[in-house]
PDB file of N, CA and C in Angstrom:
ATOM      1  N   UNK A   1     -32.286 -70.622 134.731  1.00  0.00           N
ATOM      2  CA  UNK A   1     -32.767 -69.363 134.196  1.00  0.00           C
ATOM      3  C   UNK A   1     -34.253 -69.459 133.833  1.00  0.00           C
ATOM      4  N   UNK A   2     -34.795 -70.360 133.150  1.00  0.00           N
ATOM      5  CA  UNK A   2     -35.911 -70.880 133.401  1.00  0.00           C
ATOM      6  C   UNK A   2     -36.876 -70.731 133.921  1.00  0.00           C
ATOM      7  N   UNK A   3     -36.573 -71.747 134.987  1.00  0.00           N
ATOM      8  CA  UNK A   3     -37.239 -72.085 136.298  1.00  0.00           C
ATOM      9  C   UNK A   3     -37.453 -70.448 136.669  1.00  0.00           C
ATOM     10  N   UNK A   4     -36.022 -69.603 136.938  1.00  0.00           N
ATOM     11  CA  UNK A   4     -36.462 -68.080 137.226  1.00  0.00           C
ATOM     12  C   UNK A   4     -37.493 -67.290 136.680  1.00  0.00           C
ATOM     13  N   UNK A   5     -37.379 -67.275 135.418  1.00  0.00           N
ATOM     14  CA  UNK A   5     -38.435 -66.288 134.633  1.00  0.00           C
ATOM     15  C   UNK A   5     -39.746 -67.244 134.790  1.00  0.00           C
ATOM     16  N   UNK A   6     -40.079 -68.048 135.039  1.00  0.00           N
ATOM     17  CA  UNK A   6     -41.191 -68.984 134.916  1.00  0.00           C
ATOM     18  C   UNK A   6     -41.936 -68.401 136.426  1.00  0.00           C
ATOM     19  N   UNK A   7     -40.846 -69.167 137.349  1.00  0.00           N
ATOM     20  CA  UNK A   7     -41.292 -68.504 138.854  1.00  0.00           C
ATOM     21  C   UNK A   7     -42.018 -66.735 138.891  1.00  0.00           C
ATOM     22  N   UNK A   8     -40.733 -66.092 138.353  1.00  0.00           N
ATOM     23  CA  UNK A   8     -41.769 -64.397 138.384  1.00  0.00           C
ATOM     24  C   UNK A   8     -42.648 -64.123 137.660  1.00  0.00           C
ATOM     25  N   UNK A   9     -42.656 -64.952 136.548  1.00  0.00           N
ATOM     26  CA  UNK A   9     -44.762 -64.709 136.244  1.00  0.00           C
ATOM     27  C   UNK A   9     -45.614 -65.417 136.972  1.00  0.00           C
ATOM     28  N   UNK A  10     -45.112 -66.746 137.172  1.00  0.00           N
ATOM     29  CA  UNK A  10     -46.753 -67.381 138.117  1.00  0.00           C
ATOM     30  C   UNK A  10     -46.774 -66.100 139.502  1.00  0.00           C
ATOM     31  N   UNK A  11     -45.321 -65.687 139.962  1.00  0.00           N
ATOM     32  CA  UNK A  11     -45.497 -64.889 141.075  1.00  0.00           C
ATOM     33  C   UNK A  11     -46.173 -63.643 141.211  1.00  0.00           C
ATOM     34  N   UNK A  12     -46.293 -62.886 139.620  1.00  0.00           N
ATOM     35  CA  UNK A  12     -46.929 -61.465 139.220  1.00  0.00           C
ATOM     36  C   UNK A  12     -48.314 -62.055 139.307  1.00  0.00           C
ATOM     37  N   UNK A  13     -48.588 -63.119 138.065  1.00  0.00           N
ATOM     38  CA  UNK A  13     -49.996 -63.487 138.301  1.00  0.00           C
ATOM     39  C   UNK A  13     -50.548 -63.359 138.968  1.00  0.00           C
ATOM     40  N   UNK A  14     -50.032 -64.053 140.153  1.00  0.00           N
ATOM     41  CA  UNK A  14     -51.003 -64.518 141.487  1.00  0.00           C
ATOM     42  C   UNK A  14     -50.965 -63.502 142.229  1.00  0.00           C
ATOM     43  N   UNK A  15     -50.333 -62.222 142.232  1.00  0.00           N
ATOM     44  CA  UNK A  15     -50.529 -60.817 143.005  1.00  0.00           C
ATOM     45  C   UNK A  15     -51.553 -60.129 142.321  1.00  0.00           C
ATOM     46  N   UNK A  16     -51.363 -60.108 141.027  1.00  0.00           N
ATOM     47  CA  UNK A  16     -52.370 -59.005 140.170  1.00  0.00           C
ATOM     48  C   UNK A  16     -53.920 -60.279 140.210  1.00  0.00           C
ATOM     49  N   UNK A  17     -54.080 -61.242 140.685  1.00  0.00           N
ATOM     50  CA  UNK A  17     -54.970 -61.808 140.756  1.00  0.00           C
ATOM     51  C   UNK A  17     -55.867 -61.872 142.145  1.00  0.00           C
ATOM     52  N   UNK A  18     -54.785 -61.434 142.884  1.00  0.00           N
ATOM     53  CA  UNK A  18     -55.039 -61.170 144.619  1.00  0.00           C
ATOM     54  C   UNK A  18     -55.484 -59.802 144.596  1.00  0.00           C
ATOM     55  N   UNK A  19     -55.236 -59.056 143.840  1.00  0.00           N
ATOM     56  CA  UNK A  19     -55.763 -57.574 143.888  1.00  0.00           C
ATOM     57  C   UNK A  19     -56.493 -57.204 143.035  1.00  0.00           C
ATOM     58  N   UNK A  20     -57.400 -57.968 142.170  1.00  0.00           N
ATOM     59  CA  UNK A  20     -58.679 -57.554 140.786  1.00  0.00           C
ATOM     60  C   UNK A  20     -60.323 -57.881 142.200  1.00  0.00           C
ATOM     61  N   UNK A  21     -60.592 -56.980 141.475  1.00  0.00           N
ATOM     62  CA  UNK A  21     -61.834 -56.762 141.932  1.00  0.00           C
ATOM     63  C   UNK A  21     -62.965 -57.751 141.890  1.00  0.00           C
ATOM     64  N   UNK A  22     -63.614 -58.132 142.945  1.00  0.00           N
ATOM     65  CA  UNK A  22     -64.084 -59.962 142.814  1.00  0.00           C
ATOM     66  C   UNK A  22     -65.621 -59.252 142.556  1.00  0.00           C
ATOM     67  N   UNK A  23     -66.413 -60.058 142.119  1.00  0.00           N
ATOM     68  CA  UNK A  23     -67.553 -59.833 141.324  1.00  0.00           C
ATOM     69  C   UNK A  23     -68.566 -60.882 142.932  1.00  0.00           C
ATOM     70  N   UNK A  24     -69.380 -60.550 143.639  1.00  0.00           N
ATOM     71  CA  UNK A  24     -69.863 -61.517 144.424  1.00  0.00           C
ATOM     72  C   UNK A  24     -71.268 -61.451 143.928  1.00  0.00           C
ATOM     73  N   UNK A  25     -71.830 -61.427 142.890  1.00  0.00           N
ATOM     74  CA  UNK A  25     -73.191 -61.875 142.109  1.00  0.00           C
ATOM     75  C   UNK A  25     -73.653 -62.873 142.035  1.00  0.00           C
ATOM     76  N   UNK A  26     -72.476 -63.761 141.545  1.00  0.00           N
ATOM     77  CA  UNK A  26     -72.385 -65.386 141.646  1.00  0.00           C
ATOM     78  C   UNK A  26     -72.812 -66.175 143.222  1.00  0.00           C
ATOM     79  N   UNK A  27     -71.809 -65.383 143.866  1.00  0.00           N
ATOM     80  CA  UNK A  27     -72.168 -66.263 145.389  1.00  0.00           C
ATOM     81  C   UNK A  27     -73.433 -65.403 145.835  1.00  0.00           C
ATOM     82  N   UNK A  28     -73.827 -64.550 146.387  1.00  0.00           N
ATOM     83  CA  UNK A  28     -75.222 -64.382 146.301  1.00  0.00           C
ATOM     84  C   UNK A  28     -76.254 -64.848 145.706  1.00  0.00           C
ATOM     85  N   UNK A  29     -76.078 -65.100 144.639  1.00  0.00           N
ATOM     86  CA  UNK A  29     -77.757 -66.072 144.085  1.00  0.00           C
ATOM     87  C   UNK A  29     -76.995 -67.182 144.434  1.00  0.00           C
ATOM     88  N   UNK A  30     -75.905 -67.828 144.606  1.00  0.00           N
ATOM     89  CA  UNK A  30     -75.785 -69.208 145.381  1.00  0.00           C
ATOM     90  C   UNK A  30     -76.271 -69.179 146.380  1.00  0.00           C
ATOM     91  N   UNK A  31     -76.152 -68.397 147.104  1.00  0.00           N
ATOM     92  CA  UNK A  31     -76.503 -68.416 149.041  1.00  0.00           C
ATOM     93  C   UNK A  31     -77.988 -68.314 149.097  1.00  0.00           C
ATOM     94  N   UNK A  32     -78.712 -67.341 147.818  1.00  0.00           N
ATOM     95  CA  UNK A  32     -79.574 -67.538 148.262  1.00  0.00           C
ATOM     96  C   UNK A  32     -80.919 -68.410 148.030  1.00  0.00           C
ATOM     97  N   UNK A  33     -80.231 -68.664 146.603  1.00  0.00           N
ATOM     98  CA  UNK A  33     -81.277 -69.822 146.337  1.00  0.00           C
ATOM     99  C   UNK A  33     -80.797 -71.157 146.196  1.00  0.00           C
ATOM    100  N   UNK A  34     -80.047 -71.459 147.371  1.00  0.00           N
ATOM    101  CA  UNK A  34     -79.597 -73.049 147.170  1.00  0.00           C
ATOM    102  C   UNK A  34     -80.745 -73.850 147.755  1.00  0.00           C
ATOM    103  N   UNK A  35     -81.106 -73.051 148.938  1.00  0.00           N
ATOM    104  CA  UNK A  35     -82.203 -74.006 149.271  1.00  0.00           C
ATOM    105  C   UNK A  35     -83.337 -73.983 148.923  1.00  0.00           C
ATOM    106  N   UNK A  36     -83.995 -73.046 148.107  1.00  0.00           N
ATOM    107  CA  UNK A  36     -85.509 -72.718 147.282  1.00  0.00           C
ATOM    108  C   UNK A  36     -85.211 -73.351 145.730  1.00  0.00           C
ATOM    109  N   UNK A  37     -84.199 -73.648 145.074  1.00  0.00           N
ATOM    110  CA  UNK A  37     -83.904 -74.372 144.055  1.00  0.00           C
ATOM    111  C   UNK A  37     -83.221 -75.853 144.481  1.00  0.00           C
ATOM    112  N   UNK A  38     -82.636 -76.330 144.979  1.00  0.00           N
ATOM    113  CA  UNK A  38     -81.851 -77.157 145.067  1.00  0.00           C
ATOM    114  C   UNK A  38     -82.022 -78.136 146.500  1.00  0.00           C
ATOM    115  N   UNK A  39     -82.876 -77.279 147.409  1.00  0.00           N
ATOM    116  CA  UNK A  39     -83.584 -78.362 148.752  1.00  0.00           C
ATOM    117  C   UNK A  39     -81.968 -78.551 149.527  1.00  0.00           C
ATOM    118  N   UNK A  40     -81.187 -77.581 149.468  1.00  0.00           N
ATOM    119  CA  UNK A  40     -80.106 -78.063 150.776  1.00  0.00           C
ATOM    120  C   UNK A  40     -79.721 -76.714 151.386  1.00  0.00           C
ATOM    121  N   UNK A  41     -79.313 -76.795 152.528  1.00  0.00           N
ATOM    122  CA  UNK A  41     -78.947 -76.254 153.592  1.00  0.00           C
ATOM    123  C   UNK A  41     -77.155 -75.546 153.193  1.00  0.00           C
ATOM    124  N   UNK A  42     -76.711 -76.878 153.373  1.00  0.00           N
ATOM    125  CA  UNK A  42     -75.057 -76.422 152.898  1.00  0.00           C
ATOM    126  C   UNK A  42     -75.104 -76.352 151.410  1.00  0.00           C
ATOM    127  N   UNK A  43     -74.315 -74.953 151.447  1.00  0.00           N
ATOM    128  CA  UNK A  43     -74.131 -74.525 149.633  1.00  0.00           C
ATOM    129  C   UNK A  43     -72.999 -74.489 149.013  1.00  0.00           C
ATOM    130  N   UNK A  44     -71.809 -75.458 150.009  1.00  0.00           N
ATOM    131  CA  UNK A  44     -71.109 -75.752 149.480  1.00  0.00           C
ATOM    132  C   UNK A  44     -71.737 -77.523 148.608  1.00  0.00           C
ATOM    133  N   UNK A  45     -72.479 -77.986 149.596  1.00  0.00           N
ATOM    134  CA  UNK A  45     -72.891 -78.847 148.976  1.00  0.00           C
ATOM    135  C   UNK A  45     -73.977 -79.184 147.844  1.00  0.00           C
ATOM    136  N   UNK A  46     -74.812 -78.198 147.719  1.00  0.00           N
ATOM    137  CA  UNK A  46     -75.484 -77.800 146.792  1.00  0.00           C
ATOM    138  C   UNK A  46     -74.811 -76.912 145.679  1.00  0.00           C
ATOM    139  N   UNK A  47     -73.592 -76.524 145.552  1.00  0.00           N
ATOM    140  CA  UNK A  47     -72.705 -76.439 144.503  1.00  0.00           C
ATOM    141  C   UNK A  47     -72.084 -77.434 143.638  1.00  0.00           C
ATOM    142  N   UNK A  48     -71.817 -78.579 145.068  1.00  0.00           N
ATOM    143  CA  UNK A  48     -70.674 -79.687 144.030  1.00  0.00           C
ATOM    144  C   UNK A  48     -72.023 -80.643 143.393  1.00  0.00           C
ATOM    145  N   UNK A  49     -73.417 -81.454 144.339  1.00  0.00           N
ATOM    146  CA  UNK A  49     -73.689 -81.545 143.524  1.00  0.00           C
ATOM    147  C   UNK A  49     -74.715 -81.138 142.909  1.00  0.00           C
ATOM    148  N   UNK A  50     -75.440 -80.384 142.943  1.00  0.00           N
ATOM    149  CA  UNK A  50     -76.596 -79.499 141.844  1.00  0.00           C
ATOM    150  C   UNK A  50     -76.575 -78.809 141.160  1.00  0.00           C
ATOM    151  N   UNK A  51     -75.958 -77.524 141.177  1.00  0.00           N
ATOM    152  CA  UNK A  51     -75.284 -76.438 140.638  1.00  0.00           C
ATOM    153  C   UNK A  51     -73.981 -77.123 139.332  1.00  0.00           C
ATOM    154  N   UNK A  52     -73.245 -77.951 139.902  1.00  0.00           N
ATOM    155  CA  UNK A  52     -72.260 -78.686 138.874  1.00  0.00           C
ATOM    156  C   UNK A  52     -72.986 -80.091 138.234  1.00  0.00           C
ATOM    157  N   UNK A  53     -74.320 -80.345 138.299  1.00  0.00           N
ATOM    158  CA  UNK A  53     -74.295 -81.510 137.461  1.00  0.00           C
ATOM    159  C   UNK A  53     -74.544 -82.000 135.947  1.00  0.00           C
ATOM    160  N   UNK A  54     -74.376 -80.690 135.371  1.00  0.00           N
ATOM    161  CA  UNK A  54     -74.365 -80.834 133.842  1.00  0.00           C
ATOM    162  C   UNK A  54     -72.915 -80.941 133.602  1.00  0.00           C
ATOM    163  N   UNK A  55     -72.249 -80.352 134.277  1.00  0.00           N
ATOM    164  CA  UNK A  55     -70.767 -80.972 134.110  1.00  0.00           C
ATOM    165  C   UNK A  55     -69.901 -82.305 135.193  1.00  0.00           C
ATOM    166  N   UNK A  56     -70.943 -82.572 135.916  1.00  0.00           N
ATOM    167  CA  UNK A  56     -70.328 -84.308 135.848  1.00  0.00           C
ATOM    168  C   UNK A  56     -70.909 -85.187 134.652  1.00  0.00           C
ATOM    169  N   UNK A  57     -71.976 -84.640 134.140  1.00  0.00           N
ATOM    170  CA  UNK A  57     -72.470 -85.710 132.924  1.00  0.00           C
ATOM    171  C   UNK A  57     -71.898 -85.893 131.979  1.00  0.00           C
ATOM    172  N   UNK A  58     -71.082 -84.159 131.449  1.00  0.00           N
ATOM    173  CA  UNK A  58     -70.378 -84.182 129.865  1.00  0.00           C
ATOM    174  C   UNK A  58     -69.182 -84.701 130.260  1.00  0.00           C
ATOM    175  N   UNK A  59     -68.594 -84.669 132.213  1.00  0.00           N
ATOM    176  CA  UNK A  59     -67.207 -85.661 132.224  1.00  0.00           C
ATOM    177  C   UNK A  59     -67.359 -86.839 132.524  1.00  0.00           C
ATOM    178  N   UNK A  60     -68.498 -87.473 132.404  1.00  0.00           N
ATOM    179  CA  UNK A  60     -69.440 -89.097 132.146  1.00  0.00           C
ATOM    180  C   UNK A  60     -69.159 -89.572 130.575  1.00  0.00           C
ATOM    181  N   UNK A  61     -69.502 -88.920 129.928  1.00  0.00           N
ATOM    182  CA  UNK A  61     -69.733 -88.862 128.750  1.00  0.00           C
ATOM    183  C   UNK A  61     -68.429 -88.874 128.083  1.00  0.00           C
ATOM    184  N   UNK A  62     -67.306 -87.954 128.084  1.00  0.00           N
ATOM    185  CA  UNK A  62     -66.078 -88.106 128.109  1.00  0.00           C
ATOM    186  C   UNK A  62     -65.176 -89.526 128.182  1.00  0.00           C
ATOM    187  N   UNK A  63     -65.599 -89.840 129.728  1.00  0.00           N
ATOM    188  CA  UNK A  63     -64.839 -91.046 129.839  1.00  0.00           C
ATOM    189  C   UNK A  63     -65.641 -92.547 129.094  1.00  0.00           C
ATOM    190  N   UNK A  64     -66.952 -92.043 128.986  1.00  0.00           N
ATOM    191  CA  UNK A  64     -67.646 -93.315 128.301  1.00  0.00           C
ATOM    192  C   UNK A  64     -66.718 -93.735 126.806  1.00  0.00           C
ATOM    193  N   UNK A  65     -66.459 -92.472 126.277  1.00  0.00           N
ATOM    194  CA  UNK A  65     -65.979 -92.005 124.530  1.00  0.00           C
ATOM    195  C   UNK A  65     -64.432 -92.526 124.869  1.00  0.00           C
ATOM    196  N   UNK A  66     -64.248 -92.564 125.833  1.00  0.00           N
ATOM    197  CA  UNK A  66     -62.692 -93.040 125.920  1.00  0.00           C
ATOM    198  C   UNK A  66     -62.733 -94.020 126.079  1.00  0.00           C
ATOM    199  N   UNK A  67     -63.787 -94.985 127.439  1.00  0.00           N
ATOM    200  CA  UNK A  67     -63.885 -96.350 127.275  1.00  0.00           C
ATOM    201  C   UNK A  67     -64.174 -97.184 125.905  1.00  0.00           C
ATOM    202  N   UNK A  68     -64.974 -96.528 125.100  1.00  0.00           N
ATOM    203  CA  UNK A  68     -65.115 -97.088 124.718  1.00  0.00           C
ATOM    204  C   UNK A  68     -64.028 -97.146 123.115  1.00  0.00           C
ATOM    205  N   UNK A  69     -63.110 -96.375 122.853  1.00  0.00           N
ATOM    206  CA  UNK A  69     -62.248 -96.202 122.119  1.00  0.00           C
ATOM    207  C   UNK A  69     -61.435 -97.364 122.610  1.00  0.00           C
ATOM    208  N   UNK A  70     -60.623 -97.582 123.965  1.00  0.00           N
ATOM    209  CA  UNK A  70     -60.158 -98.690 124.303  1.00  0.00           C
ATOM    210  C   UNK A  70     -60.550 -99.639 124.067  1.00  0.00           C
ATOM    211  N   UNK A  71     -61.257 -99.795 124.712  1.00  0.00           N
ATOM    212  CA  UNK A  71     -62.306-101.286 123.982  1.00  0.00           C
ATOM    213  C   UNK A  71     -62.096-101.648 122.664  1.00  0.00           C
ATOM    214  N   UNK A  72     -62.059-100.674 121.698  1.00  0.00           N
ATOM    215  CA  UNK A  72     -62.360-100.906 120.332  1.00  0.00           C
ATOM    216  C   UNK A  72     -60.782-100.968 119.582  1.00  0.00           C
ATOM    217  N   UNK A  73     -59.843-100.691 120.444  1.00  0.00           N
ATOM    218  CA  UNK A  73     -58.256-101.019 120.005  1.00  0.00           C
ATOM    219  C   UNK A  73     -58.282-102.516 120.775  1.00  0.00           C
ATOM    220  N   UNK A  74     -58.269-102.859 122.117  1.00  0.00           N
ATOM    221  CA  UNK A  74     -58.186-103.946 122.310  1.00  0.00           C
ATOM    222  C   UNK A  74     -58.671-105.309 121.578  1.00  0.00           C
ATOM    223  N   UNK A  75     -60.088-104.578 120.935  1.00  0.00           N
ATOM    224  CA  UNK A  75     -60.640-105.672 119.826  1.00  0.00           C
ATOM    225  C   UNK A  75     -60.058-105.960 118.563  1.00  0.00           C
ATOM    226  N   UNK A  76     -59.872-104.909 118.152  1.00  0.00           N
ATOM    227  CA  UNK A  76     -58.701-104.686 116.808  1.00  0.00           C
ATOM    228  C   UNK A  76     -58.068-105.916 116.280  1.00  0.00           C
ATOM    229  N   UNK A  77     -58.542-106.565 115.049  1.00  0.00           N
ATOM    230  CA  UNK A  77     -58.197-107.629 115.111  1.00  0.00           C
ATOM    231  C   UNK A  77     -57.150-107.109 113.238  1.00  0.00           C
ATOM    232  N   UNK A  78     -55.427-106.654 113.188  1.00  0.00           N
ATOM    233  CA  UNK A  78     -54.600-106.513 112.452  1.00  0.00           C
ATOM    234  C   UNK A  78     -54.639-108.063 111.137  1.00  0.00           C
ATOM    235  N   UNK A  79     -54.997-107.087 109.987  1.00  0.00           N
ATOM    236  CA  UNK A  79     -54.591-108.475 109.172  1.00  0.00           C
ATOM    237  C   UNK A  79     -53.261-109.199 108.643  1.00  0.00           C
ATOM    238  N   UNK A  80     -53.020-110.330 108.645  1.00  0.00           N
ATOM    239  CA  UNK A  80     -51.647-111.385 108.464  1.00  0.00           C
ATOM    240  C   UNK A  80     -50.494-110.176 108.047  1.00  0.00           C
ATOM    241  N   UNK A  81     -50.418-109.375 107.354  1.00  0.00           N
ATOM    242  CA  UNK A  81     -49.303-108.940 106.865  1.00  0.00           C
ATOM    243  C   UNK A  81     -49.110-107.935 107.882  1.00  0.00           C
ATOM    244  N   UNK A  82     -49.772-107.502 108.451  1.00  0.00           N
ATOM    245  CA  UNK A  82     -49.740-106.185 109.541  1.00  0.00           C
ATOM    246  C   UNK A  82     -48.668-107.147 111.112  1.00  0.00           C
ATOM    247  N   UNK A  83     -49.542-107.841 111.196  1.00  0.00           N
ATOM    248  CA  UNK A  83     -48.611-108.956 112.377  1.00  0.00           C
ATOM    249  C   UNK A  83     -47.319-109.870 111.991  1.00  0.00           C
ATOM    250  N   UNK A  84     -47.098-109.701 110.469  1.00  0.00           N
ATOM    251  CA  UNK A  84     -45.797-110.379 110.580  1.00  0.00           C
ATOM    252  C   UNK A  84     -44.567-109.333 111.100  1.00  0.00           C
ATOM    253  N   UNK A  85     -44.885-107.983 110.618  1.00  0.00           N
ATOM    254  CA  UNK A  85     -43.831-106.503 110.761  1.00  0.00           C
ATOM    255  C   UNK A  85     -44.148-106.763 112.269  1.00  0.00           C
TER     256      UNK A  85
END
């Protein structure tokens, strides 16, 4: 029953999402200034990386804050009464 009612909303979603009115503002100043800002030809490729590289840095940054949280449990040094439990 679930699975049913679950299925007919992702299924409404994705119709009423197939039929909203698309905004193409965005891809126009992509197309047209990928290569007068960004020096490339393909704008798919001047999307993933020029256009997106303030957000590979903050998901750099992310995983640095996680490395380095690991790190800092692996070092974790529990005192005598903590390691006898």
């Amino acid at each position: 029953m679930v699975s049913l009612v679950f299925g007919s909303l992702v299924t409404i979603l994705s119709l009423e999402a197939f039929y909203e009115v698309t905004n193409k503002e965005t891809a126009r100043f992509v197309a047209e200034n990928a290569y007068t800002l960004a020096k490339g030809k393909n704008v798919v490729n001047v999307i993933l990386v020029d256009f997106r590289g303030i957000d590979t840095m903050v998901e750099t940054t992310v995983l640095t804050i996680a490395a380095l949280g690991v790190f800092a449990l692996l070092k974790l040094q529990l005192n005598k009464y903590d390691q006898e439990l």
